[in-house]
C-alpha atoms as a PDB file:
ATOM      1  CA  UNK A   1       0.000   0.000   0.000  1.00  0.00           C
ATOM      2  CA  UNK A   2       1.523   3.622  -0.951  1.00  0.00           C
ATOM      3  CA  UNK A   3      -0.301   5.140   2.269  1.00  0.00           C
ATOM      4  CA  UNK A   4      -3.077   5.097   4.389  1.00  0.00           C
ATOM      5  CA  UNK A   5      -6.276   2.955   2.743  1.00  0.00           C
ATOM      6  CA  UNK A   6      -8.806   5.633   0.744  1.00  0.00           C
ATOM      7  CA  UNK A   7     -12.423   4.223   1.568  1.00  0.00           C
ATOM      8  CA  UNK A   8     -14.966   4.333  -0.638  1.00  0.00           C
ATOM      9  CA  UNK A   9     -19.103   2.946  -0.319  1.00  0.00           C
ATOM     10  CA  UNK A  10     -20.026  -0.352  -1.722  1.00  0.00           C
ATOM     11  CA  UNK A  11     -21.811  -0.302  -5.069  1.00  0.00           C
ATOM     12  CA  UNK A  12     -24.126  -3.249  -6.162  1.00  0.00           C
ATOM     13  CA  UNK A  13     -21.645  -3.234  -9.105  1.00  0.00           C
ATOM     14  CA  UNK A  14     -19.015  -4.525  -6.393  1.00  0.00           C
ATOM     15  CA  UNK A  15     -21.180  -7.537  -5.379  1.00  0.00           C
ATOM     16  CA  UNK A  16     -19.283  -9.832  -7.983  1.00  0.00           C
ATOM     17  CA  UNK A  17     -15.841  -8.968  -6.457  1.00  0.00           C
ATOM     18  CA  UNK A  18     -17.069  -9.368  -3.270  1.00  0.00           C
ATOM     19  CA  UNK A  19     -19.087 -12.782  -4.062  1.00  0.00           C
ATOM     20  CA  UNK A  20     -14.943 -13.756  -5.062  1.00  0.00           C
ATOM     21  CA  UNK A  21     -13.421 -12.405  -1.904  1.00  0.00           C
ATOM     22  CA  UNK A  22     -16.208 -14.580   0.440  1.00  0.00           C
ATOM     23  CA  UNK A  23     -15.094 -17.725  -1.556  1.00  0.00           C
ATOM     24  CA  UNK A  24     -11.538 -16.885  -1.251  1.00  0.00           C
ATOM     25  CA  UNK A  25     -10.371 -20.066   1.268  1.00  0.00           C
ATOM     26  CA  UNK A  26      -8.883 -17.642   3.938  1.00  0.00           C
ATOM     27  CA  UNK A  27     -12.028 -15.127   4.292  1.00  0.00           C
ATOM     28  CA  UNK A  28     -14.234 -17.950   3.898  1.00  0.00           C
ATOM     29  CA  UNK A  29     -12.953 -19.847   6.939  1.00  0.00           C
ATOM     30  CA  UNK A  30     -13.677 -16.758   9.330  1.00  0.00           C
ATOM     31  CA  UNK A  31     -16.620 -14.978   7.457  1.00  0.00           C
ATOM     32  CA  UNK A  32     -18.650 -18.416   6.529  1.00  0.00           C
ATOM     33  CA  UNK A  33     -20.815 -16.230   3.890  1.00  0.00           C
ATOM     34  CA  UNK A  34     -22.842 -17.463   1.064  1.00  0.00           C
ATOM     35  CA  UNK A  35     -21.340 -16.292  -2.249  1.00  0.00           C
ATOM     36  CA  UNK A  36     -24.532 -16.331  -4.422  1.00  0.00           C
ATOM     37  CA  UNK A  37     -25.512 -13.247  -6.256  1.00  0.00           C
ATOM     38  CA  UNK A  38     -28.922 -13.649  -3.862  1.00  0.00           C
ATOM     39  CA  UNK A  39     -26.954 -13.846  -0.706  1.00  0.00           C
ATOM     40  CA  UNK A  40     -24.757 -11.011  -1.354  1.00  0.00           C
ATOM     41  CA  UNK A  41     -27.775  -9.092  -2.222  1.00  0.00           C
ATOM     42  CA  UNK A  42     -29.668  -9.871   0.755  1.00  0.00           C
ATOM     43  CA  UNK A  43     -26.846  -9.150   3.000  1.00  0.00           C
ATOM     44  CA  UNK A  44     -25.581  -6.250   1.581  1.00  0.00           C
ATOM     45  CA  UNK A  45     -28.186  -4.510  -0.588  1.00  0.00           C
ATOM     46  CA  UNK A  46     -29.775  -3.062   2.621  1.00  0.00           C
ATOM     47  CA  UNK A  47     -26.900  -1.267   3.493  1.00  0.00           C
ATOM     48  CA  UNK A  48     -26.473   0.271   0.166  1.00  0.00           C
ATOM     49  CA  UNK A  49     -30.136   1.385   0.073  1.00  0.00           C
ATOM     50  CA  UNK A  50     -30.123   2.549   3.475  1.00  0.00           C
ATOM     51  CA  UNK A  51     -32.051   0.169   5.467  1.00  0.00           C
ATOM     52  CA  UNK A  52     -29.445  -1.244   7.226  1.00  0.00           C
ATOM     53  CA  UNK A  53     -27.568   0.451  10.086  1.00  0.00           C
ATOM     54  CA  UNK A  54     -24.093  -0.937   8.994  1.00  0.00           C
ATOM     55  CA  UNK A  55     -22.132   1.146   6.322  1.00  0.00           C
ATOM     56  CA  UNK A  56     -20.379  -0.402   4.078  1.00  0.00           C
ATOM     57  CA  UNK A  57     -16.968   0.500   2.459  1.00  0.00           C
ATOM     58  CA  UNK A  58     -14.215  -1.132   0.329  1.00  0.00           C
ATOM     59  CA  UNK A  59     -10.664  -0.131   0.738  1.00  0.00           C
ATOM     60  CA  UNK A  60      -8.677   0.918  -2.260  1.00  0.00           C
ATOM     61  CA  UNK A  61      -5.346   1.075  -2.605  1.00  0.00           C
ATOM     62  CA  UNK A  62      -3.612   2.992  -5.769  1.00  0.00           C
ATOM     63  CA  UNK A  63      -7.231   2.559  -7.440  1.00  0.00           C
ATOM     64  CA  UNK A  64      -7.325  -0.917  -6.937  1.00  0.00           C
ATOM     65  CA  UNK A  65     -10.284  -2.594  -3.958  1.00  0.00           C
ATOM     66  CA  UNK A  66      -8.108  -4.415  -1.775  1.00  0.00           C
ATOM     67  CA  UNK A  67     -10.431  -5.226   1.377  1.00  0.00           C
ATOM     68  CA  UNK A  68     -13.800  -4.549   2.893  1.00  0.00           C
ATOM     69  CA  UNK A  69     -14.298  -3.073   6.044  1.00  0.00           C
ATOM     70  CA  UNK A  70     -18.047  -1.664   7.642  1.00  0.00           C
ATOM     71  CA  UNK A  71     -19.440  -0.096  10.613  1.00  0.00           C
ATOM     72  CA  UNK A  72     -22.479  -0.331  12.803  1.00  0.00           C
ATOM     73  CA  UNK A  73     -23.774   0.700  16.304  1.00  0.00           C
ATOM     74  CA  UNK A  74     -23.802  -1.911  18.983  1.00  0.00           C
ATOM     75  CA  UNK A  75     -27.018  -1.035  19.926  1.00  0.00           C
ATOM     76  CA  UNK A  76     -28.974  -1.611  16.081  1.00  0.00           C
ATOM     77  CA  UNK A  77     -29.212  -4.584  17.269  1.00  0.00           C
ATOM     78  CA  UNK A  78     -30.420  -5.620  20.513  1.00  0.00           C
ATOM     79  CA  UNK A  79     -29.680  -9.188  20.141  1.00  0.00           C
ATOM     80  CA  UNK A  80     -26.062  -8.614  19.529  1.00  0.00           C
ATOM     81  CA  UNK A  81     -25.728  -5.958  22.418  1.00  0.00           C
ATOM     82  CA  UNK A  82     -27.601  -8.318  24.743  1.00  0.00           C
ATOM     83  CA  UNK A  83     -25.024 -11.339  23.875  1.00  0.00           C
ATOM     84  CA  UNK A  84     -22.306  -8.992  23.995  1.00  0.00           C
ATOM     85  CA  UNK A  85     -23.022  -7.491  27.281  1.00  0.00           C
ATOM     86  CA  UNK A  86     -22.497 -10.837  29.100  1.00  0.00           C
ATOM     87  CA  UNK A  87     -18.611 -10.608  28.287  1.00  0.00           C
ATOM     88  CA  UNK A  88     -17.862  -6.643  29.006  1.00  0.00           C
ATOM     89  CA  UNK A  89     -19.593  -3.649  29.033  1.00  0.00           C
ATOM     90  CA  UNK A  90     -20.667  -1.619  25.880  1.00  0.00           C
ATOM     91  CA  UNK A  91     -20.704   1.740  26.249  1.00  0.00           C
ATOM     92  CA  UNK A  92     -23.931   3.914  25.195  1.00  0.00           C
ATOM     93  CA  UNK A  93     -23.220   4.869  21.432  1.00  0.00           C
ATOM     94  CA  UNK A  94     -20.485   2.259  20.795  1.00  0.00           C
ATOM     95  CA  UNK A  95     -19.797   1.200  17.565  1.00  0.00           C
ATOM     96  CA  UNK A  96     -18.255  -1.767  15.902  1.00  0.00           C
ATOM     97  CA  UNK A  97     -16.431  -2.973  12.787  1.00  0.00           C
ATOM     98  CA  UNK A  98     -15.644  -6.125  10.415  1.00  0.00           C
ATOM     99  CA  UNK A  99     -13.157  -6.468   7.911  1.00  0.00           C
ATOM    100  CA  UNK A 100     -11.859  -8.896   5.513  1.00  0.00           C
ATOM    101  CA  UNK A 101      -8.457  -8.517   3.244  1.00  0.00           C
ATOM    102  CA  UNK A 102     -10.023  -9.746   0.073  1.00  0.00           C
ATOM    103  CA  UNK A 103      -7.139 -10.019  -2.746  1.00  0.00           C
ATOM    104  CA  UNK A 104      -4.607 -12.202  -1.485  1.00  0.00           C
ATOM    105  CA  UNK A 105      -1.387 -10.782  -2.572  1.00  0.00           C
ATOM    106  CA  UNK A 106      -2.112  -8.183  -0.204  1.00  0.00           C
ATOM    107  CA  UNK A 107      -2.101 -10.078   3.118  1.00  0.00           C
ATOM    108  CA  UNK A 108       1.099 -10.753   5.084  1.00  0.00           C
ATOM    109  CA  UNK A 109       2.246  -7.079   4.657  1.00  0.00           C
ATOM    110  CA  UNK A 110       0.566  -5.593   7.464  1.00  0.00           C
ATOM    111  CA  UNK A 111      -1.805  -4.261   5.372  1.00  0.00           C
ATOM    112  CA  UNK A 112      -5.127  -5.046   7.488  1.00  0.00           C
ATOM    113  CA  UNK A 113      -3.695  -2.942  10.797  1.00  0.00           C
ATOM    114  CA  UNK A 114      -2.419  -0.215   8.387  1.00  0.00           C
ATOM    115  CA  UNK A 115      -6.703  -0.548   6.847  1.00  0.00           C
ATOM    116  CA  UNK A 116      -8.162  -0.898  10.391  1.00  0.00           C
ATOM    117  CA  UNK A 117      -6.008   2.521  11.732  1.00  0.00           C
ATOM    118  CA  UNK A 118      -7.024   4.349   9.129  1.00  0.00           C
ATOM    119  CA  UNK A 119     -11.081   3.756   9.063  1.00  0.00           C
ATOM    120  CA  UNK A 120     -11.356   4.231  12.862  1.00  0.00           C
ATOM    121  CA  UNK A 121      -9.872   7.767  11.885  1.00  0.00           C
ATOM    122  CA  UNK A 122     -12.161   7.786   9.199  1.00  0.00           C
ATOM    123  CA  UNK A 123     -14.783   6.928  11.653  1.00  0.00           C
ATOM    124  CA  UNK A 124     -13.578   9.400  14.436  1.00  0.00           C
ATOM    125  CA  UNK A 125     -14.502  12.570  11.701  1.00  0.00           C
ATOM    126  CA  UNK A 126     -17.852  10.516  10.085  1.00  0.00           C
ATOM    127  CA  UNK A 127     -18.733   9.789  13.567  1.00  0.00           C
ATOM    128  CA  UNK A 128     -18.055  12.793  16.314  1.00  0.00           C
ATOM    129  CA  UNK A 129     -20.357  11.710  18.607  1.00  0.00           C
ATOM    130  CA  UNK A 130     -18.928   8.357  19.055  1.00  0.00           C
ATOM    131  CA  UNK A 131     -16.268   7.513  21.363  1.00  0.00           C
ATOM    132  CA  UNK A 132     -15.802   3.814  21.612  1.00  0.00           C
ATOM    133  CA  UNK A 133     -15.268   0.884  18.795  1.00  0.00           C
ATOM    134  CA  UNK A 134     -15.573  -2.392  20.127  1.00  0.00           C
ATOM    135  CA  UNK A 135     -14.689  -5.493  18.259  1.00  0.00           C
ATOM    136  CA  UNK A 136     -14.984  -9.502  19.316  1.00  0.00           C
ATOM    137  CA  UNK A 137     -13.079 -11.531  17.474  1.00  0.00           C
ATOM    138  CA  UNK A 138     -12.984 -15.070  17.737  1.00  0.00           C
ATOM    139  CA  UNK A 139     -10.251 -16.255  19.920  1.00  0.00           C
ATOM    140  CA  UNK A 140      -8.568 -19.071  17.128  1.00  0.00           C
ATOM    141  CA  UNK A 141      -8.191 -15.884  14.595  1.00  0.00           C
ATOM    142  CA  UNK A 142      -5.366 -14.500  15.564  1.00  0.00           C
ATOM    143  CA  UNK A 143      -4.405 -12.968  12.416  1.00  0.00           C
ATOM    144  CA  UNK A 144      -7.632 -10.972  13.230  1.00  0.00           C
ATOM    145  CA  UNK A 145      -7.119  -9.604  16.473  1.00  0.00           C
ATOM    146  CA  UNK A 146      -2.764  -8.928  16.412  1.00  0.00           C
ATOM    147  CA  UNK A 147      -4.359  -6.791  13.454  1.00  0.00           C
ATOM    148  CA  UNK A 148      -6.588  -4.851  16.046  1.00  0.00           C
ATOM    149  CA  UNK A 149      -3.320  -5.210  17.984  1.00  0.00           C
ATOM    150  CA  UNK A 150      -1.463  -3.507  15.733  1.00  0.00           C
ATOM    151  CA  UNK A 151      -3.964  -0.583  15.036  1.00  0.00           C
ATOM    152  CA  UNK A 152      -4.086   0.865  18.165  1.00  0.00           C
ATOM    153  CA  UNK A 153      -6.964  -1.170  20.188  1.00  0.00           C
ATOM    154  CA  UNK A 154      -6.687  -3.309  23.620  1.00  0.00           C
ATOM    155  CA  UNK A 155      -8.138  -6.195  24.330  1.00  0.00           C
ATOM    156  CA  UNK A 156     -10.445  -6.117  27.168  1.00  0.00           C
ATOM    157  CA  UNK A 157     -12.504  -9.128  27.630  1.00  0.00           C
ATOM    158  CA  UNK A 158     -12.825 -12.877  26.945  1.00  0.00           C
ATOM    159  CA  UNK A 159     -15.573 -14.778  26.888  1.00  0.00           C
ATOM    160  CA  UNK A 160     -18.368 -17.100  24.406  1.00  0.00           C
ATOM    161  CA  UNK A 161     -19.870 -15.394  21.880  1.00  0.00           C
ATOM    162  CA  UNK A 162     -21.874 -17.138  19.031  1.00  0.00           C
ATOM    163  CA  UNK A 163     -19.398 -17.626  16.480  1.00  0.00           C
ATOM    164  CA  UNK A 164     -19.539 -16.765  12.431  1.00  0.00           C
ATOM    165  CA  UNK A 165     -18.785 -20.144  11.420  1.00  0.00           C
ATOM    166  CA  UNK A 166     -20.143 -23.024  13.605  1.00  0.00           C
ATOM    167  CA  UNK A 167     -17.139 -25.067  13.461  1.00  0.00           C
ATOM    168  CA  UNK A 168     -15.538 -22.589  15.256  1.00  0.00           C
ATOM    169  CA  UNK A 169     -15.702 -22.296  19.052  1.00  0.00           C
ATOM    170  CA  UNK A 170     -17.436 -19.611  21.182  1.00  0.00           C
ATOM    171  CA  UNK A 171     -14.154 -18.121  22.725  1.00  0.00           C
ATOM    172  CA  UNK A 172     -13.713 -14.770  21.720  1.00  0.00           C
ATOM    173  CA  UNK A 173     -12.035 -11.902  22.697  1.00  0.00           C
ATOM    174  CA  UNK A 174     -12.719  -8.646  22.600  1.00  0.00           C
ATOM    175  CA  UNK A 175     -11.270  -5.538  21.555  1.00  0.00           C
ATOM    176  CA  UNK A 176     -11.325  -1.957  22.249  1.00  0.00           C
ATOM    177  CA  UNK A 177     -10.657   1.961  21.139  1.00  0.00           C
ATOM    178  CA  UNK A 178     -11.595   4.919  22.305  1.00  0.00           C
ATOM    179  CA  UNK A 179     -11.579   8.469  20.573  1.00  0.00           C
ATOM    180  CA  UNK A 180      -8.835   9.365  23.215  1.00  0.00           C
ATOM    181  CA  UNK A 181      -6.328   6.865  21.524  1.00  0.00           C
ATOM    182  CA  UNK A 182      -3.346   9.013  20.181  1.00  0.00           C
ATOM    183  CA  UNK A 183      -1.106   7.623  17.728  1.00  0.00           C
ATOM    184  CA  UNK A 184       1.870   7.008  20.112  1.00  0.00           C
ATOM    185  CA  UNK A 185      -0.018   4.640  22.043  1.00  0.00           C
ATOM    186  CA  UNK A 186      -1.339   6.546  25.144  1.00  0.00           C
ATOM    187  CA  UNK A 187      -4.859   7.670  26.317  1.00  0.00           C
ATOM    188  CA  UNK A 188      -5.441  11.335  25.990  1.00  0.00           C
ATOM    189  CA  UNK A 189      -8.795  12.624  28.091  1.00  0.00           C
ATOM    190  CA  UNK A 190     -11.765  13.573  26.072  1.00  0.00           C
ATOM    191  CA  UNK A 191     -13.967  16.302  26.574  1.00  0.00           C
ATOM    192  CA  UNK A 192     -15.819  15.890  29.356  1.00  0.00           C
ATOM    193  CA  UNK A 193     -12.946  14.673  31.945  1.00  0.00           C
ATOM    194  CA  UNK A 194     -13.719  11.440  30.640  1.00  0.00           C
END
């Protein structure tokens, strides 16, 4: 990558690329999505229109879509917020993210930390009232979480979540980031005192 990710929405016209990243072995094993034209339409044609509160982006290096990365309040959904609560607490207005490194010559580079750091920024300016991202990961994916690692978040908790793919356990862990995160590593106070 020549610098920090550019982000741009999903398009419908992206579903076929991103039908080929789900089937790609390696995003396959932790995302355990259908790859169907109908099942990338029904899980992401809501977010393009709109309807869905998660938002949607594709990161794009030199031109070229590289990854996929989206964002959502905790709270949307109150099933997720009430299975996530048992492991830590979420704080009011806390958002979270998923992301996949889609073309494979771009993995192993450090890409996906480099991706991650730059859409929380993206998400501190889109976002100004929120202050948190939290994001489980399961535990056996640690490419995942050194990733999180790597961009800045801590882990804070451990515990069973439901998992994407049901071979996989429920341990998880679960990361975190606050607005007050400063690129040197240590917490700065946001307004407030808090």
């Amino acid at each position: 990558m020549t610098g920090p990710a550019a982000f741009r929405p999903l398009r419908r016209d992206d579903f076929l690329l991103l039908a080929t990243w789900l089937a790609e072995p390696l995003v396959a094993r932790w995302w355990n999505h259908e790859t169907s034209m109908q099942a990338v339409e029904r899980d992401f044609g809501a977010s393009i229109d709109g309807r869905d509160a998660a938002e949607v982006f594709l990161a794009v290096d030199s031109g070229r879509p590289f990854g996929l990365i989206q964002r959502y309040a905790i709270a949307s959904s109150a099933e997720y917020l009430a299975e996530l609560s048992t492991v830590c607490d979420v704080p009011p207005g806390a958002l979270s993210i998923d992301y996949l490194i889609g073309e494979p010559d771009f993995r192993g580079r450090g890409l996906a930390a480099a991706m991650i750091a730059a859409f929380v920024d993206h998400t501190w300016r889109a976002c100004p009232a929120a202050a948190d991202i939290l994001v489980p990961v399961a535990l056996g994916n640690r490419a995942s979480w050194r990733s999180l690692e790597r961009s800045g978040f801590t882990r804070i908790a451990e515990g069973e979540l439901t998992p994407d793919n049901p071979i996989d356990p429920r341990d998880h862990v679960v990361y975190h980031r606050g607005r007050g995160w400063t690129r040197a590593g240590s917490p700065t106070r946001r307004c407030g005192g808090t």
